[in-house]
Every structure is written in structure tokens, then in C-alpha cells.
C-alpha atoms as a PDB file:
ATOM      1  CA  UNK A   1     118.631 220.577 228.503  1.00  0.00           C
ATOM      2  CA  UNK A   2     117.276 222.982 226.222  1.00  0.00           C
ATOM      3  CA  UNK A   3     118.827 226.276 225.000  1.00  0.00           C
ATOM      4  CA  UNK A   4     116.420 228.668 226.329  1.00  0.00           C
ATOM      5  CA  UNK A   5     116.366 232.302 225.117  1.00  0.00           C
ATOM      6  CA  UNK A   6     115.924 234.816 227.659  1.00  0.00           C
ATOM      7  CA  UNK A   7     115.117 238.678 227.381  1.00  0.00           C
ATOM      8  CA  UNK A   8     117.956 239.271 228.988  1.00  0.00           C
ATOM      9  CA  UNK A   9     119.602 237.547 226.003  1.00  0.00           C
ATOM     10  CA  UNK A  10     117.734 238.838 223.595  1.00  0.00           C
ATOM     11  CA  UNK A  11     118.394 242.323 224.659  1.00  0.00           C
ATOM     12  CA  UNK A  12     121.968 241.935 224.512  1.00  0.00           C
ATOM     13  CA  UNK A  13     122.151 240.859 221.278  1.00  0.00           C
ATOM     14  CA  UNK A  14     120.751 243.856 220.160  1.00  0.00           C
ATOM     15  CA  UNK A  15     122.445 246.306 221.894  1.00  0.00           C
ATOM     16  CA  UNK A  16     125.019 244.252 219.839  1.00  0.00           C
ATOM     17  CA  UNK A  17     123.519 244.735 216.644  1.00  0.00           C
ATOM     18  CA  UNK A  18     123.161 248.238 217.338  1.00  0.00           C
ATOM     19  CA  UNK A  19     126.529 249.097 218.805  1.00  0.00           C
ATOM     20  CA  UNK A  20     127.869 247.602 215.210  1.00  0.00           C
ATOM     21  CA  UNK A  21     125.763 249.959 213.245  1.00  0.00           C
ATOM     22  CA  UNK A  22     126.620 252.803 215.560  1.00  0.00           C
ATOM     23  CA  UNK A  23     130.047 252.386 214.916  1.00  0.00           C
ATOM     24  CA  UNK A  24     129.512 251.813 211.208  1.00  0.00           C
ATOM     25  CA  UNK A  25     127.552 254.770 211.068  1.00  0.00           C
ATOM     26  CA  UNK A  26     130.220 257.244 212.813  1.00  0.00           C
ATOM     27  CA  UNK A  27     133.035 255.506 210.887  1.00  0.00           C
ATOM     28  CA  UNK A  28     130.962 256.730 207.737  1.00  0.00           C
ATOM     29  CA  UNK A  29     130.752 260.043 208.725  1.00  0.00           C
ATOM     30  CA  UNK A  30     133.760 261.119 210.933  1.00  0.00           C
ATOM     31  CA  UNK A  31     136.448 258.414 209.557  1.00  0.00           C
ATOM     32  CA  UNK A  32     137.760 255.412 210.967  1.00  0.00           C
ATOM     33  CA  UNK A  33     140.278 257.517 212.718  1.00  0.00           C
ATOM     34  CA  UNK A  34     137.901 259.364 214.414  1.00  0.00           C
ATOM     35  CA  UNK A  35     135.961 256.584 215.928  1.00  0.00           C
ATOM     36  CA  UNK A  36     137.557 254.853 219.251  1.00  0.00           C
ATOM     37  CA  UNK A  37     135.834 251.644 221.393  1.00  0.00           C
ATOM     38  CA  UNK A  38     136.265 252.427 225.398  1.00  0.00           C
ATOM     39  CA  UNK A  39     133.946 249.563 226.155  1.00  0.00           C
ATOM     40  CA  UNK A  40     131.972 246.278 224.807  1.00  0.00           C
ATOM     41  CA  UNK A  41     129.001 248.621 223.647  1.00  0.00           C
ATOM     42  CA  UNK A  42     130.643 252.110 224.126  1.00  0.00           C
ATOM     43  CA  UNK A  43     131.968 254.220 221.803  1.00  0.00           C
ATOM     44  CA  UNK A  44     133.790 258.238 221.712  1.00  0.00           C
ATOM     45  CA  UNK A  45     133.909 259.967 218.805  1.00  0.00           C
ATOM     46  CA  UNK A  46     135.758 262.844 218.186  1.00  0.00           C
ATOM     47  CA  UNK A  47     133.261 265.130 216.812  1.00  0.00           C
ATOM     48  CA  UNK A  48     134.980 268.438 216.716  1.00  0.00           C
ATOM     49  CA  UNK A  49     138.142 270.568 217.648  1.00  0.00           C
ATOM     50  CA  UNK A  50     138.284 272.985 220.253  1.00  0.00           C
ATOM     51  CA  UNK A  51     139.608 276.690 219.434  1.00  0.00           C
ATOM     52  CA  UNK A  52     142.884 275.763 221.312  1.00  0.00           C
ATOM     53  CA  UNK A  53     143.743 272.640 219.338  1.00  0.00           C
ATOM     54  CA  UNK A  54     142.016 269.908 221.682  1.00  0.00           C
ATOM     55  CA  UNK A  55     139.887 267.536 220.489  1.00  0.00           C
ATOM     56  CA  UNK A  56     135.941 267.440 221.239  1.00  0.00           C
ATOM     57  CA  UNK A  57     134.760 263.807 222.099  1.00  0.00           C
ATOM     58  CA  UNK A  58     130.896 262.327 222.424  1.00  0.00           C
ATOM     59  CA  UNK A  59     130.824 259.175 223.849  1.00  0.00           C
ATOM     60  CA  UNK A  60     127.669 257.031 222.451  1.00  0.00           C
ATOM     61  CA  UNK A  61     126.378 253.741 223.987  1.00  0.00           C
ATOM     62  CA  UNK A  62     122.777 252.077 222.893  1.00  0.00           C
ATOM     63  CA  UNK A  63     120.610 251.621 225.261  1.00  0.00           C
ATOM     64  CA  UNK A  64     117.593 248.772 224.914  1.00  0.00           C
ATOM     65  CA  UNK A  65     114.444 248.903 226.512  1.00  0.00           C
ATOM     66  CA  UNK A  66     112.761 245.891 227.424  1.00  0.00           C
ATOM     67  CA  UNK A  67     110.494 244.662 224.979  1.00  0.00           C
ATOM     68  CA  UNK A  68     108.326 242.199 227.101  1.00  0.00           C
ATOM     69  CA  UNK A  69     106.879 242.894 230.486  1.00  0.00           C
ATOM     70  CA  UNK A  70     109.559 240.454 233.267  1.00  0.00           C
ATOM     71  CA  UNK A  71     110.068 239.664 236.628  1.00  0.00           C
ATOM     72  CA  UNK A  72     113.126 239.216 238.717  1.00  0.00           C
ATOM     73  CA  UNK A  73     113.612 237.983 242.138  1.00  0.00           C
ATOM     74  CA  UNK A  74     113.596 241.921 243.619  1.00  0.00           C
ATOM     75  CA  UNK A  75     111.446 243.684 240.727  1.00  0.00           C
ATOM     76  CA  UNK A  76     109.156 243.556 237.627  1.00  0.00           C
ATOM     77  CA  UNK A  77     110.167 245.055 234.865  1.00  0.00           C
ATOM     78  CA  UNK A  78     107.753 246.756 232.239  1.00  0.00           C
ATOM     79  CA  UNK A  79     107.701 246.463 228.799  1.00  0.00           C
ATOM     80  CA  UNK A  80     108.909 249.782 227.073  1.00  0.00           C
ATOM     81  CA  UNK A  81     105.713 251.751 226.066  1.00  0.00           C
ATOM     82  CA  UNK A  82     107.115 254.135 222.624  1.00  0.00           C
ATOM     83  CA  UNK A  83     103.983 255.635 222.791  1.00  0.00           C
ATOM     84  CA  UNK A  84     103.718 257.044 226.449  1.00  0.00           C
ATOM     85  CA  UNK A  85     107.312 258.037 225.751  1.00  0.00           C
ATOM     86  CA  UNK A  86     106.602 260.181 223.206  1.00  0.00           C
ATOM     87  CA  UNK A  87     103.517 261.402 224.963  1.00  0.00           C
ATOM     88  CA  UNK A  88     105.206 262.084 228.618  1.00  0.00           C
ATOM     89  CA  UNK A  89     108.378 264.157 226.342  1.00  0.00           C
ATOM     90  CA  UNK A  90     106.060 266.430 224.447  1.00  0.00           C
ATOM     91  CA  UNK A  91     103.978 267.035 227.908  1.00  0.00           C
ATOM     92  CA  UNK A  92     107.664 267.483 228.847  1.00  0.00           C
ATOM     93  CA  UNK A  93     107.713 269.942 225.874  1.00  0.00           C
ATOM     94  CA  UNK A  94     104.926 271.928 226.106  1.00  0.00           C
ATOM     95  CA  UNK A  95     105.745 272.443 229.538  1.00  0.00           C
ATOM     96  CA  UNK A  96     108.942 274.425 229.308  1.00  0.00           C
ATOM     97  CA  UNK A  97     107.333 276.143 226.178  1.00  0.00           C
ATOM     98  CA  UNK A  98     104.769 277.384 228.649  1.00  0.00           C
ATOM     99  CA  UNK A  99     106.927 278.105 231.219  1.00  0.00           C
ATOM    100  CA  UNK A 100     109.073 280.263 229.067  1.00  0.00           C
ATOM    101  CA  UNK A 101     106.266 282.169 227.584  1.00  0.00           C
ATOM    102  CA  UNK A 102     105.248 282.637 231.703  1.00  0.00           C
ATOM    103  CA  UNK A 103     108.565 283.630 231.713  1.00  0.00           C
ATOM    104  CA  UNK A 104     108.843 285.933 228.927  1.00  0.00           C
ATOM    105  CA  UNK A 105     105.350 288.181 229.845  1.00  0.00           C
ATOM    106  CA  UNK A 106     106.313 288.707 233.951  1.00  0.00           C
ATOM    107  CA  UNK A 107     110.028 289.929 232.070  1.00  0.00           C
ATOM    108  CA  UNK A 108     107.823 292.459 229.768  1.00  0.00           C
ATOM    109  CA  UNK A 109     105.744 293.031 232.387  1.00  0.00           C
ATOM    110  CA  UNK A 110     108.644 293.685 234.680  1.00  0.00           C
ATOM    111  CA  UNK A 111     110.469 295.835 231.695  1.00  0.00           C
ATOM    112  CA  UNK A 112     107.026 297.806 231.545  1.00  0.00           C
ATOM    113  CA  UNK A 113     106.859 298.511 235.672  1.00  0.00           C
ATOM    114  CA  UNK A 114     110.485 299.521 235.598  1.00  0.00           C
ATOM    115  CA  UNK A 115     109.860 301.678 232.586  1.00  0.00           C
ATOM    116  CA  UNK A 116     106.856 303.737 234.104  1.00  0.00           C
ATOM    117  CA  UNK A 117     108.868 303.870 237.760  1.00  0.00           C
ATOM    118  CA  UNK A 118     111.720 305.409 236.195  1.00  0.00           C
ATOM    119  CA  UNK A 119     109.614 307.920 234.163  1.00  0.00           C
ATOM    120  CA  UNK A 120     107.742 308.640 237.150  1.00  0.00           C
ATOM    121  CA  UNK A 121     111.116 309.220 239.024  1.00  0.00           C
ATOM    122  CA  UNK A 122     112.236 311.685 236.237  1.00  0.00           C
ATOM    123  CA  UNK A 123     109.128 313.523 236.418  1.00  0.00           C
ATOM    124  CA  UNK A 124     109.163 313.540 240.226  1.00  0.00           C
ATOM    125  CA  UNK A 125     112.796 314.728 240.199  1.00  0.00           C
ATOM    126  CA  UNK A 126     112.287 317.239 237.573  1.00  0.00           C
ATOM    127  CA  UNK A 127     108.936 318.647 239.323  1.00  0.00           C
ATOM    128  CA  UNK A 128     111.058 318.962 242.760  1.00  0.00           C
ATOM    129  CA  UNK A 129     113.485 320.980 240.851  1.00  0.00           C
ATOM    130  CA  UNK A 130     110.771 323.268 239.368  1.00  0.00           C
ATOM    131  CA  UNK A 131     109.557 324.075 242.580  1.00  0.00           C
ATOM    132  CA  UNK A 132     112.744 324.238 244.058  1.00  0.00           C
ATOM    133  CA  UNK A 133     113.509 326.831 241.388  1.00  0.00           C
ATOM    134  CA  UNK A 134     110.543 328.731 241.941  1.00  0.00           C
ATOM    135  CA  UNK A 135     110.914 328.784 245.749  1.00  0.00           C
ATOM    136  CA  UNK A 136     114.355 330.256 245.082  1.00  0.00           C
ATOM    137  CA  UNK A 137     113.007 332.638 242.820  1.00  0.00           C
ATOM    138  CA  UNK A 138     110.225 333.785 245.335  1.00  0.00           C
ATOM    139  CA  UNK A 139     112.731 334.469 247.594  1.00  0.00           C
ATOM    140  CA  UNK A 140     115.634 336.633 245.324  1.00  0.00           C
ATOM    141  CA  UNK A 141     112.657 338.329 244.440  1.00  0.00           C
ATOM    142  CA  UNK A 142     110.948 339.105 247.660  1.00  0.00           C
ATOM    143  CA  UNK A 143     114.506 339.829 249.079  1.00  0.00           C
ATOM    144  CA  UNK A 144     114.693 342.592 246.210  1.00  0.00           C
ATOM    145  CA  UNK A 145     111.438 343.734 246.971  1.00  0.00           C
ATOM    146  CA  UNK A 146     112.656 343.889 250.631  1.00  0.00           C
ATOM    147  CA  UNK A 147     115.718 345.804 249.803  1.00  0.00           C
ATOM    148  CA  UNK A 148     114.096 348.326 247.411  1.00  0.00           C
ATOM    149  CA  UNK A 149     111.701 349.277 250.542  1.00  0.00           C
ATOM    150  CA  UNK A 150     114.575 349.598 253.131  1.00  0.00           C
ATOM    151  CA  UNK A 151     114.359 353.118 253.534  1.00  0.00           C
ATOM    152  CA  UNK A 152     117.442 355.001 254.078  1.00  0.00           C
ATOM    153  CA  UNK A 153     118.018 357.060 256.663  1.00  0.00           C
ATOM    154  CA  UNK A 154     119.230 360.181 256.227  1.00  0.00           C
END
């Protein structure tokens, strides 16, 4: 019977390969002492200190797409497409950059509306109190002109 090569084992060989050079390429940066296996393609590395003394761990594992388009008993399987990748995360992209620009102009227009109802609140409140004022002034002042014309009797 013939040694037949499936995807299935071709993909795991990579992963593999890549797992090796993922841990060769950690090693090279953080140290050897630095760099711990937790599984047969899994990896932590401590990548930083926390401000109280614990250490920071990422944990890295390679993932590889299928390369051919398959077919199992329950499912077919497409071939991993770089391209519409790429394409479908910049949509992906462009999206949020959108949405925070939406985001950002109904804040300033928000900040604006806010603005011009509070300065229309001050000038409201400060009118009323002008005319409040004058009322109360109107009426010292026809209440003196009352009690100047009280005539006194004799």
C-alpha cells in the first residue's frame, strides 16, 4: 500500500515547521527563559512585567489554512483565499474608520447643540432676572410715588 499524503498531513507538518520558527523567533528576542511550551504547537511567552511584580504572558499557536479546496464526510472545506482576506479586513477597516468619523461629527454636533442650549439658558435666565429687576423697580418706585401723594391729614 502506498504512503499517501493527505492535506490533513500536509498541514500539520507545517504548523510544525512554523511552531519551530515561532519558538526560535521568541527565544531570539525574549530569551530562552522567557519562552515556555503548554502544548504540541502552543507556546506563552512572557512578554512583560506587571507594575506589581507579576509576569505578563501571550500565548502564540500557528494556525494553517487549508491550501487546497477538500471534502469530508460532513463538510467541504475551501481553500484559503489571501486575497479576499485582505480585502474582507480592510472593508473591515474602513468600516470602523467610518463609523468613528459618524461617530466623531453627531459628538461635535452634540457638543455644538449643548453649547447653544446652555447659552440660550444663560441668556433666558439672565433676561428673567432683568425683568424681574425691573418689575421690582416699578414697584419701589410706584410705591414711593404712592407714598409721596398720601396726603396727610391734619
Amino acid at each position: 500500500m502506498a504512503n499517501t499524503v493527505t492535506p490533513t498531513t500536509v498541514k500539520n507538518n507545517a504548523r510544525t515547521t512554523a511552531f519551530d520558527v515561532m519558538v526560535k523567533a521568541f527565544t531570539g528576542v525574549y530569551g530562552a527563559e522567557k519562552v515556555f511550551r503548554i502544548g504540541d504547537t502552543e507556546i506563552a511567552v512572557e512578554i512583560d512585567t506587571a507594575p506589581t511584580g507579576e509576569p505578563i504572558y501571550a500565548v502564540y499557536s500557528p494556525t494553517v489554512k487549508d491550501y487546497c479546496d477538500r471534502t469530508t464526510k460532513t463538510k467541504t472545506i475551501k481553500a484559503f483565499d489571501l486575497t479576499a482576506a485582505v480585502n474582507a479586513y480592510n472593508a473591515t477597516l474602513d468600516k470602523r474608520a467610518k463609523e468613528a468619523e459618524e461617530a466623531a461629527e453627531r459628538k461635535a454636533k452634540k457638543v455644538a447643540e449643548d453649547k447653544a442650549r446652555r447659552e440660550a439658558n444663560a441668556k433666558a435666565k439672565a433676561e428673567h432676572a432683568k425683568a424681574k429687576a425691573d418689575a421690582l423697580t416699578a414697584f419701589k418706585n410706584r410705591k414711593m410715588a404712592e407714598d409721596v401723594n398720601v396726603k396727610v391729614k391734619p
